[in-house]
PDB file of N, CA and C in Angstrom:
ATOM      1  N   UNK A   1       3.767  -6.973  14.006  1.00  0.00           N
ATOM      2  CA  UNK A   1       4.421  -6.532  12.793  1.00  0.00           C
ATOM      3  C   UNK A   1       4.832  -5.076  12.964  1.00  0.00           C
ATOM      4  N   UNK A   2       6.080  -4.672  12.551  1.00  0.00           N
ATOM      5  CA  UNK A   2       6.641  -3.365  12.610  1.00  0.00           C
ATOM      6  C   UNK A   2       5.700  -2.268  11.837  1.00  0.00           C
ATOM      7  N   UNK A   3       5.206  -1.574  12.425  1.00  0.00           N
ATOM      8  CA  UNK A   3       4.459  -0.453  11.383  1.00  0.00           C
ATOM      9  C   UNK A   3       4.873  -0.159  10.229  1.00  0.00           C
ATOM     10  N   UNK A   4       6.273  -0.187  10.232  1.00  0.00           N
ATOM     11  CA  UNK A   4       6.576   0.649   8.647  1.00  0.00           C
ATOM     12  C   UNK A   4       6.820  -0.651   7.480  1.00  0.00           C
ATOM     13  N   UNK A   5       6.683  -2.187   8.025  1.00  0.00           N
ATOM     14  CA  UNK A   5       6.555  -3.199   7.236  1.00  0.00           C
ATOM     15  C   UNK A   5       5.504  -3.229   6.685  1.00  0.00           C
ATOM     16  N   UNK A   6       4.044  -2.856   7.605  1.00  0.00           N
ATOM     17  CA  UNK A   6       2.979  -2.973   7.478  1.00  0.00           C
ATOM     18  C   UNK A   6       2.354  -1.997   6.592  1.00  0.00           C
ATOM     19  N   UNK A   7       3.200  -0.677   6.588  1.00  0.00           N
ATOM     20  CA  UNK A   7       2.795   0.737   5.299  1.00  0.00           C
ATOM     21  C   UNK A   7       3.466  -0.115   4.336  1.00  0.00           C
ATOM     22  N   UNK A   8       4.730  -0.655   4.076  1.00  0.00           N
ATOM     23  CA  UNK A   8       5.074  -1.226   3.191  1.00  0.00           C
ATOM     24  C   UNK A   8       4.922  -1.510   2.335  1.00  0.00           C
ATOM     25  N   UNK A   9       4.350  -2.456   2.919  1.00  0.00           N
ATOM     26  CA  UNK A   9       3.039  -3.594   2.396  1.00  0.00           C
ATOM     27  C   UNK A   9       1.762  -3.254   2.020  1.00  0.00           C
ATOM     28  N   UNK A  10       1.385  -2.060   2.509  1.00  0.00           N
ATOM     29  CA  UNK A  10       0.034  -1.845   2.046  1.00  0.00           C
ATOM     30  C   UNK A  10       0.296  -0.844   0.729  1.00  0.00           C
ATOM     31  N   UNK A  11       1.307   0.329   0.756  1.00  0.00           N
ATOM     32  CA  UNK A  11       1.892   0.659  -0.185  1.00  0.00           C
ATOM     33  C   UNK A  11       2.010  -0.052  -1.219  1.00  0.00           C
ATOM     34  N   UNK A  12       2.646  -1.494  -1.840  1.00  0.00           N
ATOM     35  CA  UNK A  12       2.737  -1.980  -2.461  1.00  0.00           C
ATOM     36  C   UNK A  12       1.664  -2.582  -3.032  1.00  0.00           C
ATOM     37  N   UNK A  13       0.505  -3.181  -2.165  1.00  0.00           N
ATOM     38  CA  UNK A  13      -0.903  -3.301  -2.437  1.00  0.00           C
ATOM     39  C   UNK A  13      -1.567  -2.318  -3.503  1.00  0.00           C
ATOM     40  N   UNK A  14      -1.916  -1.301  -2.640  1.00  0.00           N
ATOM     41  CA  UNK A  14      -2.221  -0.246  -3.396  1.00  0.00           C
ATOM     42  C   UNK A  14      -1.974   0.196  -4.973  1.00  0.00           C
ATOM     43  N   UNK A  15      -0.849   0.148  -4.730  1.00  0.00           N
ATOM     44  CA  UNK A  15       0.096   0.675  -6.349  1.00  0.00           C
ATOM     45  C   UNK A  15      -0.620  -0.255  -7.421  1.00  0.00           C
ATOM     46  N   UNK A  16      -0.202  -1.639  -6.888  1.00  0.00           N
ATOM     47  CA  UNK A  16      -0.443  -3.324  -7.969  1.00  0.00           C
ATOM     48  C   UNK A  16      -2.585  -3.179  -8.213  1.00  0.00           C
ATOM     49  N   UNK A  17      -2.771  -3.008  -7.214  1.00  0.00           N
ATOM     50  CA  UNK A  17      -4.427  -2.618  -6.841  1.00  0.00           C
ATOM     51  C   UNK A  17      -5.058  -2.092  -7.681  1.00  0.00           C
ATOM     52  N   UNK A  18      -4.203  -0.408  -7.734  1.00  0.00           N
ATOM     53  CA  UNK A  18      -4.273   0.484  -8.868  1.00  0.00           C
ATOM     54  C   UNK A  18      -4.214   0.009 -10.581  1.00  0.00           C
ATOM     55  N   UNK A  19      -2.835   0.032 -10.382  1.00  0.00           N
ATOM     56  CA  UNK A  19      -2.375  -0.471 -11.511  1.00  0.00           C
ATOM     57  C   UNK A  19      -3.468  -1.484 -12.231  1.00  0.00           C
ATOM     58  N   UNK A  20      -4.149  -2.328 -11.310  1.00  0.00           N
ATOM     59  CA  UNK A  20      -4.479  -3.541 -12.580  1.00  0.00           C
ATOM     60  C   UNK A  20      -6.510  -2.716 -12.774  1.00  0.00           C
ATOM     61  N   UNK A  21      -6.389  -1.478 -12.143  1.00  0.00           N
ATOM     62  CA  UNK A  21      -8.017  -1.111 -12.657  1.00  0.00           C
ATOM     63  C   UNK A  21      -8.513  -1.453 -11.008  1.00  0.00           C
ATOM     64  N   UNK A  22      -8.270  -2.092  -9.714  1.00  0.00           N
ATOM     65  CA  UNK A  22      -9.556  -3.025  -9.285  1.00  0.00           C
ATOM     66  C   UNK A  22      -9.450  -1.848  -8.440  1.00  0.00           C
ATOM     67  N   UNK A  23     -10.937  -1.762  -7.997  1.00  0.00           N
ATOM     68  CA  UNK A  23     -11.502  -0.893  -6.529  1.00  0.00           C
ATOM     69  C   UNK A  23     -11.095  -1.764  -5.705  1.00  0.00           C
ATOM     70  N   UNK A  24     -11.050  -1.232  -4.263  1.00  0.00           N
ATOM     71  CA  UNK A  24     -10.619  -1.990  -2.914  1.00  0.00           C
ATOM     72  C   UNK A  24     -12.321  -2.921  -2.591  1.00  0.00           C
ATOM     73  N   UNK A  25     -12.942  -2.700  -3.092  1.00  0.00           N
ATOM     74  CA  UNK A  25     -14.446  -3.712  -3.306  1.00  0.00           C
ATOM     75  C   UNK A  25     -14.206  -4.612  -3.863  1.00  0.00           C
ATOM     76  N   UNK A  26     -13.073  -4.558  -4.958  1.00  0.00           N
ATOM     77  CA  UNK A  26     -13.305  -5.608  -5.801  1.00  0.00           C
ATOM     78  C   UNK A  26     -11.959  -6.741  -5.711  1.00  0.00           C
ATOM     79  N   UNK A  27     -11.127  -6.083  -4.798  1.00  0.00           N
ATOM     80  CA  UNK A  27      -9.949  -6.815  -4.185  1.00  0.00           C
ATOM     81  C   UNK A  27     -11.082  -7.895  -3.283  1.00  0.00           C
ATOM     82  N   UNK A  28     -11.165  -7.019  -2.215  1.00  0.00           N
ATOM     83  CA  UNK A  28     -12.369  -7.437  -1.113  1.00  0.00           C
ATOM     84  C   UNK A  28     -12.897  -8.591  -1.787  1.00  0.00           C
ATOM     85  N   UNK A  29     -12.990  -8.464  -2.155  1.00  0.00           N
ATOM     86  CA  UNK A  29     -14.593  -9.606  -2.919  1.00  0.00           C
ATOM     87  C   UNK A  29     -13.305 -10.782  -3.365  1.00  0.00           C
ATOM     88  N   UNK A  30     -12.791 -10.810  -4.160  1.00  0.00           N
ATOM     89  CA  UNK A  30     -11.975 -11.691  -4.649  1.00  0.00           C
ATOM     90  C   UNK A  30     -11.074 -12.383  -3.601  1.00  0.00           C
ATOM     91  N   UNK A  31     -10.871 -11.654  -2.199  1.00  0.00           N
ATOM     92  CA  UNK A  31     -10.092 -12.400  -0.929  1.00  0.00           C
ATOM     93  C   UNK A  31     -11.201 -13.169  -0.050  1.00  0.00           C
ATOM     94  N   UNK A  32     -12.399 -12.848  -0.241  1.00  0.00           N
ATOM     95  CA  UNK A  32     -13.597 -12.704   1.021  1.00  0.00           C
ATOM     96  C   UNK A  32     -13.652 -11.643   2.056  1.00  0.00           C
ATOM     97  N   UNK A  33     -12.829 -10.720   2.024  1.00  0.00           N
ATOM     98  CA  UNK A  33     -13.241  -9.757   2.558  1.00  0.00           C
ATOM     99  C   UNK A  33     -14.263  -8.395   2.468  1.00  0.00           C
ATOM    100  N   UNK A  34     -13.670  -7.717   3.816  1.00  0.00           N
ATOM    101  CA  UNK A  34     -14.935  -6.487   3.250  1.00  0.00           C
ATOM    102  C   UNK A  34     -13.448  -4.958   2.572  1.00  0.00           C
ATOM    103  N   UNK A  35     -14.269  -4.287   2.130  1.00  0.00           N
ATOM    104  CA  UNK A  35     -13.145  -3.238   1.184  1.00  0.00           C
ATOM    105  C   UNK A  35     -12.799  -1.900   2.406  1.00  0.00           C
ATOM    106  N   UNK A  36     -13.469  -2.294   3.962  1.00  0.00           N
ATOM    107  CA  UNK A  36     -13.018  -1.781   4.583  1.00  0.00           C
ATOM    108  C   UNK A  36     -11.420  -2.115   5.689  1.00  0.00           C
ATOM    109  N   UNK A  37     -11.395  -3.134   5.394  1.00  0.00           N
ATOM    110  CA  UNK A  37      -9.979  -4.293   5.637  1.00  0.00           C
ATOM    111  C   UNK A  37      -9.155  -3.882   4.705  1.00  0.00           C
ATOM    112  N   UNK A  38      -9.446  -4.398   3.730  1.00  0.00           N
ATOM    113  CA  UNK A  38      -8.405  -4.116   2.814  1.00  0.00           C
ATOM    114  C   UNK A  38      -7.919  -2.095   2.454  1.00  0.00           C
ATOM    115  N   UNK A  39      -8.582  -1.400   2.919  1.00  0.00           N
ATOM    116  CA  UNK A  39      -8.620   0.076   2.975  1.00  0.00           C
ATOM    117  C   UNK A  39      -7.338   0.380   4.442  1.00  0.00           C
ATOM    118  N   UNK A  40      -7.502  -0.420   5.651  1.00  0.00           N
ATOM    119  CA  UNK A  40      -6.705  -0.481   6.383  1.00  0.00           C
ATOM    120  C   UNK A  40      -5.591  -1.229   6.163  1.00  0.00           C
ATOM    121  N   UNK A  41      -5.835  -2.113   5.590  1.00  0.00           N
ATOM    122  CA  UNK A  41      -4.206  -2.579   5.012  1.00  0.00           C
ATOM    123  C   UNK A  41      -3.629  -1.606   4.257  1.00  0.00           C
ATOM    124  N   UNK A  42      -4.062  -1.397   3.208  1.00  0.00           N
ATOM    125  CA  UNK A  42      -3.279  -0.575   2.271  1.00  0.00           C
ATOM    126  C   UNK A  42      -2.848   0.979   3.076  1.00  0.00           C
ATOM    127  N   UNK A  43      -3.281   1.299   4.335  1.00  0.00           N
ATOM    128  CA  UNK A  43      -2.683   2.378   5.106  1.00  0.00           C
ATOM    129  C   UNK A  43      -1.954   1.990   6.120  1.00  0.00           C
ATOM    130  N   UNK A  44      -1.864   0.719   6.265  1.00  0.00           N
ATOM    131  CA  UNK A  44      -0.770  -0.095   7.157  1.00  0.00           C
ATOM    132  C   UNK A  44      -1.005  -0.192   8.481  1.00  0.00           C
ATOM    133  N   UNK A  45      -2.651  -0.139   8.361  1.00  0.00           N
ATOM    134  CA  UNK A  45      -3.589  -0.341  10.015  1.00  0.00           C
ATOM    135  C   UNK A  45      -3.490  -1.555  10.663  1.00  0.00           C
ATOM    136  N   UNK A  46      -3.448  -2.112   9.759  1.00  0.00           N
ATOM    137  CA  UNK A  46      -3.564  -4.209  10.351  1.00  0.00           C
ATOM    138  C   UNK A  46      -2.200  -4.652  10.164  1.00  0.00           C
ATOM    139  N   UNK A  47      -2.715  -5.959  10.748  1.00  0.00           N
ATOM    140  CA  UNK A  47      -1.735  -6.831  10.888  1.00  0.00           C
ATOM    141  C   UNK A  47      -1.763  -7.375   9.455  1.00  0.00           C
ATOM    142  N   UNK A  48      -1.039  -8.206   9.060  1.00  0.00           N
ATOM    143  CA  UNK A  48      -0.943  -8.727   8.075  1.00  0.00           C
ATOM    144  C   UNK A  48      -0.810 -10.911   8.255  1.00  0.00           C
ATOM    145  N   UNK A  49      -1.327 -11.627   8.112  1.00  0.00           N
ATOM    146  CA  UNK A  49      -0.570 -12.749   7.868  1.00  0.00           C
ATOM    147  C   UNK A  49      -0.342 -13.260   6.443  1.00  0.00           C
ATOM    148  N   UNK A  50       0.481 -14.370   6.785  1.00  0.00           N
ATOM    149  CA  UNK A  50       0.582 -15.471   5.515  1.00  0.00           C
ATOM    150  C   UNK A  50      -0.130 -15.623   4.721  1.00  0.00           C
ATOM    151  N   UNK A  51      -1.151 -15.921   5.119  1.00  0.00           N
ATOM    152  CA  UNK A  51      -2.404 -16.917   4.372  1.00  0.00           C
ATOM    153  C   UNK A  51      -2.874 -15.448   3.848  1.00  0.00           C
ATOM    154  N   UNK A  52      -3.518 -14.447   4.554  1.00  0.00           N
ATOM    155  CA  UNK A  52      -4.146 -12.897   3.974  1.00  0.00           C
ATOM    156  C   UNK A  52      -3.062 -12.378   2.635  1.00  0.00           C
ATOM    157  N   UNK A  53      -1.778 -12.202   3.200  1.00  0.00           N
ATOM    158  CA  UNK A  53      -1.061 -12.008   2.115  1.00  0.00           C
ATOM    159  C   UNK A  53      -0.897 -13.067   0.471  1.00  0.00           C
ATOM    160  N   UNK A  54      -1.227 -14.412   0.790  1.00  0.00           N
ATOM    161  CA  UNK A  54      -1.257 -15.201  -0.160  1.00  0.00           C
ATOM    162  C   UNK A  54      -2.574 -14.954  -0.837  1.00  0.00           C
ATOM    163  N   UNK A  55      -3.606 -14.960  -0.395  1.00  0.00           N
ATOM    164  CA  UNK A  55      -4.867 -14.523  -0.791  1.00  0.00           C
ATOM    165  C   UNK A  55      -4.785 -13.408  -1.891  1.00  0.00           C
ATOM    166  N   UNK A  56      -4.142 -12.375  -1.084  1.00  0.00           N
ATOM    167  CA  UNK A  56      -4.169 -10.772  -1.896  1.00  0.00           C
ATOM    168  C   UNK A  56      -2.809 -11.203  -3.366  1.00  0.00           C
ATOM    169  N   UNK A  57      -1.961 -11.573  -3.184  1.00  0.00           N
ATOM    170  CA  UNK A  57      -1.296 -12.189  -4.314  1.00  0.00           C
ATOM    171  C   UNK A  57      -1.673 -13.073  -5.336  1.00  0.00           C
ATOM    172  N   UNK A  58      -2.425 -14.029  -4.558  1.00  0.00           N
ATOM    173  CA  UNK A  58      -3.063 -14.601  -5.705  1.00  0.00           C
ATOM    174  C   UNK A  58      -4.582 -13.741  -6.746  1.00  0.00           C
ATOM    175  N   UNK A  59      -5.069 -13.278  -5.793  1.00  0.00           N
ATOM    176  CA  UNK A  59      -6.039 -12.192  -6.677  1.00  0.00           C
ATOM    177  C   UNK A  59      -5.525 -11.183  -7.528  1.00  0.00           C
ATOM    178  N   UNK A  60      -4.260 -10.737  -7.145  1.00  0.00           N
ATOM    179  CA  UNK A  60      -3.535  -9.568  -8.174  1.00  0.00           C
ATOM    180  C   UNK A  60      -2.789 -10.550  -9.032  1.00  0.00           C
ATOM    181  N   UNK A  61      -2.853 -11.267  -9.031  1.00  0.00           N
ATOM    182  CA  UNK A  61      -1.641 -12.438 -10.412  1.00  0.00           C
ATOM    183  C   UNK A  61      -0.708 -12.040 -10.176  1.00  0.00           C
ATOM    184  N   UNK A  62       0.245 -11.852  -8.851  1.00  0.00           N
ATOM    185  CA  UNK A  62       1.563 -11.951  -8.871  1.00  0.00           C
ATOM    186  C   UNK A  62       1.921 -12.943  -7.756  1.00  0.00           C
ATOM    187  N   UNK A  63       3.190 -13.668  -8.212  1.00  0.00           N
ATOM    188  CA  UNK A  63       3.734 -14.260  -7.377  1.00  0.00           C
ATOM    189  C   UNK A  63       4.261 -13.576  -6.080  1.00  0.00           C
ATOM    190  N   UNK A  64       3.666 -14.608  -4.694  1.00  0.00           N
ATOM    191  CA  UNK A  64       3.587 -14.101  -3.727  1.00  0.00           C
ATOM    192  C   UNK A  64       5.234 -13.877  -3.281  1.00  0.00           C
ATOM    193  N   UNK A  65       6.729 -14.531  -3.650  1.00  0.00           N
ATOM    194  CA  UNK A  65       7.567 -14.360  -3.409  1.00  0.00           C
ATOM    195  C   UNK A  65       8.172 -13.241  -4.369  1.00  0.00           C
ATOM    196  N   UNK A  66       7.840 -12.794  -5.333  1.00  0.00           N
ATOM    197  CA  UNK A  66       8.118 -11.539  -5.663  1.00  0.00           C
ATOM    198  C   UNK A  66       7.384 -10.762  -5.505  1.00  0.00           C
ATOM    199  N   UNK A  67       6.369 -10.207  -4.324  1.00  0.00           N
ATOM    200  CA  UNK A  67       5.831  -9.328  -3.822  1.00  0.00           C
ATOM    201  C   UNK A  67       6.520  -9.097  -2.821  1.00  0.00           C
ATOM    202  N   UNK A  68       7.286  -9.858  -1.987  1.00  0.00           N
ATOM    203  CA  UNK A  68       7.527 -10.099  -0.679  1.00  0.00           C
ATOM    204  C   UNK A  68       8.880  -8.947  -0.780  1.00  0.00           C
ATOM    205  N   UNK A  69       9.132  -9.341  -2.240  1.00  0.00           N
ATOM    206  CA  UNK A  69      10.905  -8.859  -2.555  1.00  0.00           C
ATOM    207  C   UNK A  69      10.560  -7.216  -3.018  1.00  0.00           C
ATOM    208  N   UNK A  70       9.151  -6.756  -3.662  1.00  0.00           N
ATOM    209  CA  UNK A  70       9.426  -5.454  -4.015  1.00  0.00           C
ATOM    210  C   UNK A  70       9.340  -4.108  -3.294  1.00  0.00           C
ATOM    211  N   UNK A  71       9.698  -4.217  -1.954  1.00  0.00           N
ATOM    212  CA  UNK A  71      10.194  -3.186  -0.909  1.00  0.00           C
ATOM    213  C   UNK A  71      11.611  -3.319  -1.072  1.00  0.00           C
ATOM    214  N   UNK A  72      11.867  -4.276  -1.589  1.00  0.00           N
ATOM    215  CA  UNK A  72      13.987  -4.266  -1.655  1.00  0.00           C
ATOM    216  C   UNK A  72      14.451  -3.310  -3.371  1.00  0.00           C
ATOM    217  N   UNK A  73      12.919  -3.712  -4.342  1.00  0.00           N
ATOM    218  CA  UNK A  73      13.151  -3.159  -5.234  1.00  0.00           C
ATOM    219  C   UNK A  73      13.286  -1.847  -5.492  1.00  0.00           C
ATOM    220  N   UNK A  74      12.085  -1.370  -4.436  1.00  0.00           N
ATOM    221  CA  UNK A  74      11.602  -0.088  -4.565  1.00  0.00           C
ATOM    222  C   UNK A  74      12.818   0.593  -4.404  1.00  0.00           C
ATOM    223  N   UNK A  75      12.731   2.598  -4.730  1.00  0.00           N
ATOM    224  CA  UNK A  75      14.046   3.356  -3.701  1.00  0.00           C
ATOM    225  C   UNK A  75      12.933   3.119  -2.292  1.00  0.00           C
ATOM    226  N   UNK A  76      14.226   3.340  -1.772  1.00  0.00           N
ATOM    227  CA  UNK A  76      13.902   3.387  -0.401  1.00  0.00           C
ATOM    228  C   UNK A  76      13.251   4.755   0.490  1.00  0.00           C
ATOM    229  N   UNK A  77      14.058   5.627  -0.417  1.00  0.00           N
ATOM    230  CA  UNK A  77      13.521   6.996   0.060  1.00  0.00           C
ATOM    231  C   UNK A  77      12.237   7.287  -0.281  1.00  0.00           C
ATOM    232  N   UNK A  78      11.725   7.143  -1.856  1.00  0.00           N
ATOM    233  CA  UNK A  78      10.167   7.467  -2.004  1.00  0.00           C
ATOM    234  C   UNK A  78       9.084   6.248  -0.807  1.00  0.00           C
ATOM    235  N   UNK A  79       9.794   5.221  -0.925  1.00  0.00           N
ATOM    236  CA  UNK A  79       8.872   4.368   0.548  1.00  0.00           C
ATOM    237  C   UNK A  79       8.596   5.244   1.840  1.00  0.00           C
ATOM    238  N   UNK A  80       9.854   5.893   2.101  1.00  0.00           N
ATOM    239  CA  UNK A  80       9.844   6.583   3.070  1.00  0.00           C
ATOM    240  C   UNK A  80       8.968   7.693   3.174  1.00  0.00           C
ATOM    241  N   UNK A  81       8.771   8.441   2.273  1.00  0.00           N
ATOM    242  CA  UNK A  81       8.122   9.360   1.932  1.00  0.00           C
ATOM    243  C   UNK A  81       6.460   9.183   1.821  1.00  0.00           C
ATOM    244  N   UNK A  82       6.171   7.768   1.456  1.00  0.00           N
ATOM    245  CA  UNK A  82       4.872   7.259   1.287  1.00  0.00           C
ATOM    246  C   UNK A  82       4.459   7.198   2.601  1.00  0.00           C
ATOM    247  N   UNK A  83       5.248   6.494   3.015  1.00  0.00           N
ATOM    248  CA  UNK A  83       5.195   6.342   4.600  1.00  0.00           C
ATOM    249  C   UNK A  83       4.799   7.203   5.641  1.00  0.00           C
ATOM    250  N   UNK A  84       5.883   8.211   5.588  1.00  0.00           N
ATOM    251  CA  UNK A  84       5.482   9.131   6.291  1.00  0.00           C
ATOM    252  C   UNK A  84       3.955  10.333   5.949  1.00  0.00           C
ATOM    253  N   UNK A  85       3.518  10.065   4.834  1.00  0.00           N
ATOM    254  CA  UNK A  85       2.198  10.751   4.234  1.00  0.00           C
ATOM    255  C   UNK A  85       1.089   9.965   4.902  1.00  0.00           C
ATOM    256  N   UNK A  86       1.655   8.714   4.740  1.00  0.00           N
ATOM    257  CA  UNK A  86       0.180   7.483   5.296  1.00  0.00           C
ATOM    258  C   UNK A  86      -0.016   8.210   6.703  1.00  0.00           C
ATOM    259  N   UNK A  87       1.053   8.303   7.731  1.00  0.00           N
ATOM    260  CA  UNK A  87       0.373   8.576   8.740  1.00  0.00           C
ATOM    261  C   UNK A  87       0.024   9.636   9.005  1.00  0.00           C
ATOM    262  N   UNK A  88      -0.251  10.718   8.335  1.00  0.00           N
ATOM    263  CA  UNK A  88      -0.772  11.957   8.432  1.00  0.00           C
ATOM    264  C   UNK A  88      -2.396  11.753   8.055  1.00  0.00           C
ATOM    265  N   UNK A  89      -3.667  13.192   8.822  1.00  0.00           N
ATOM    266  CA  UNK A  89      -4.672  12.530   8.234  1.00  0.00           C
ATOM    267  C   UNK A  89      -4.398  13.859   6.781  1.00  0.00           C
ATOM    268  N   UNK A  90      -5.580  13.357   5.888  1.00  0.00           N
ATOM    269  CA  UNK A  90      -5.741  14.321   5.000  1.00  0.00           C
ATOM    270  C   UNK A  90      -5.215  15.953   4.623  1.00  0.00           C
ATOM    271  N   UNK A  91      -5.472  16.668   5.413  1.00  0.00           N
ATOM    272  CA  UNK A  91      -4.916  17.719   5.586  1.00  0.00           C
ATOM    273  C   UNK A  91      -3.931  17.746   5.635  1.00  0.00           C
ATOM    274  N   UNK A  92      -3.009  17.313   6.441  1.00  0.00           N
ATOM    275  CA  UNK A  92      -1.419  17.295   6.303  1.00  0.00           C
ATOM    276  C   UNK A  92      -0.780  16.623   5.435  1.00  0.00           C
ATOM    277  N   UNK A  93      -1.251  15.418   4.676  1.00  0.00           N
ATOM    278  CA  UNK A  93      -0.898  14.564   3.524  1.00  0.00           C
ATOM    279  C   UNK A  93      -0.834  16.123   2.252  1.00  0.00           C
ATOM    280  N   UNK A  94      -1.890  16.306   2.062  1.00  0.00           N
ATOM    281  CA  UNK A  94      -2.134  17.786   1.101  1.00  0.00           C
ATOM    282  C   UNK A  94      -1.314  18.585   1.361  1.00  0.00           C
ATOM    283  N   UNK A  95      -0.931  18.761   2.607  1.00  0.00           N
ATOM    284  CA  UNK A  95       0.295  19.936   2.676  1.00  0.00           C
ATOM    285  C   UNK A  95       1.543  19.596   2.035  1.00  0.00           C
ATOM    286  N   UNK A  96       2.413  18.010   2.794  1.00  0.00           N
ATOM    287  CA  UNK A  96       2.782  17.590   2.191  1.00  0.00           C
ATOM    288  C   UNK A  96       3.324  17.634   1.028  1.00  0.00           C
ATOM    289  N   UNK A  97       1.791  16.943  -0.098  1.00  0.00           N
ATOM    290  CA  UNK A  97       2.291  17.378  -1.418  1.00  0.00           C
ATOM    291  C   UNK A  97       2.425  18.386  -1.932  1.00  0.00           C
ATOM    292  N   UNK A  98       1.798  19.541  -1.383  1.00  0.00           N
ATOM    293  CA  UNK A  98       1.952  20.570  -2.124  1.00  0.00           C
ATOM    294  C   UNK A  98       3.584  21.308  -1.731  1.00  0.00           C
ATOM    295  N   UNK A  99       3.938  21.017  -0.471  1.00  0.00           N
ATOM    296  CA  UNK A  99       5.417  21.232  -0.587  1.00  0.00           C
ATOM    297  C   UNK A  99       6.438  20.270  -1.470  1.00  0.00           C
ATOM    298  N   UNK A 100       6.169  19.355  -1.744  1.00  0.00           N
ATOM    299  CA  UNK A 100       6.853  18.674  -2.567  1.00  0.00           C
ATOM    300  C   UNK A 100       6.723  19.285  -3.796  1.00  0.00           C
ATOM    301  N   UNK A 101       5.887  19.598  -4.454  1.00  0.00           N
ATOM    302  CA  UNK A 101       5.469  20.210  -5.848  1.00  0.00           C
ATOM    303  C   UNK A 101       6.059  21.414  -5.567  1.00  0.00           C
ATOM    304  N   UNK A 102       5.422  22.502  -4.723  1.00  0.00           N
ATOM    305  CA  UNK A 102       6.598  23.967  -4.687  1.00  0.00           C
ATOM    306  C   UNK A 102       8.071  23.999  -5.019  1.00  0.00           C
ATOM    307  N   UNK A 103       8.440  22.669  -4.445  1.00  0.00           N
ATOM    308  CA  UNK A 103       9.802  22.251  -4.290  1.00  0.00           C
ATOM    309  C   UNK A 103      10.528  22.049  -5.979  1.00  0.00           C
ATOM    310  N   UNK A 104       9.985  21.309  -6.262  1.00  0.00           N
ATOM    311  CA  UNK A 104      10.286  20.210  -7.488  1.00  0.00           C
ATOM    312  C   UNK A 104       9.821  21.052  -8.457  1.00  0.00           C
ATOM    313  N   UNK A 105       9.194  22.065  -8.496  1.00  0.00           N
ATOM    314  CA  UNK A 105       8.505  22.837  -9.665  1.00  0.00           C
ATOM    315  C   UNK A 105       9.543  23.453 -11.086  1.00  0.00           C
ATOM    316  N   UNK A 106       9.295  22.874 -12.058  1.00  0.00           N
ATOM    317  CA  UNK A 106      10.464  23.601 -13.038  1.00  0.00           C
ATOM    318  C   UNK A 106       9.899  24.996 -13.091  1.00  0.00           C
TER     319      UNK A 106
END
């Protein structure tokens, strides 16, 4: 799988993850996994299949073919931007934002 399919995808995880309240424990638990898998997905470490991805869709209550579609929804540029933060470690993610905020500051 192309790396930046795979931030993608874990990007999109994350957000829906967030969004509905659950810890990556409590994803975990609801796929059979451990919340250290699913911690590498959502930074776009693993591979991804079918069946894993159907799993994680069906635990977040969304249909797995409109998950598939919301990287087409997203802009493309903030993906990009996610993207390129994922692969930084900590420290440089923080720099990052804080140039973005200097930037953007009213």
């Amino acid at each position: 799988m192309d790396k930046s399919v795979a931030i993608t995808l874990g990007i999109a995880i994350r957000e829906i993850r967030k969004n509905q309240n659950l810890t990556q424990e409590e994803l975990a638990e609801k796929i059979g996994s451990s919340f250290s898998y699913i911690g590498r997905l959502e930074r776009g470490e693993g591979n991804f299949t079918v069946q894993t991805l159907e799993k994680i869709t069906t635990a977040l209550n969304i249909d797995f073919f409109d998950f598939m579609s919301l990287g087409k929804k997203d802009n493309d540029i903030i993906l990009e931007i996610n993207s390129l933060l994922l692969q930084q470690d900590e420290e440089n993610q923080l720099k990052g934002l804080n140039i973005l905020k200097e930037l953007y500051r009213n």
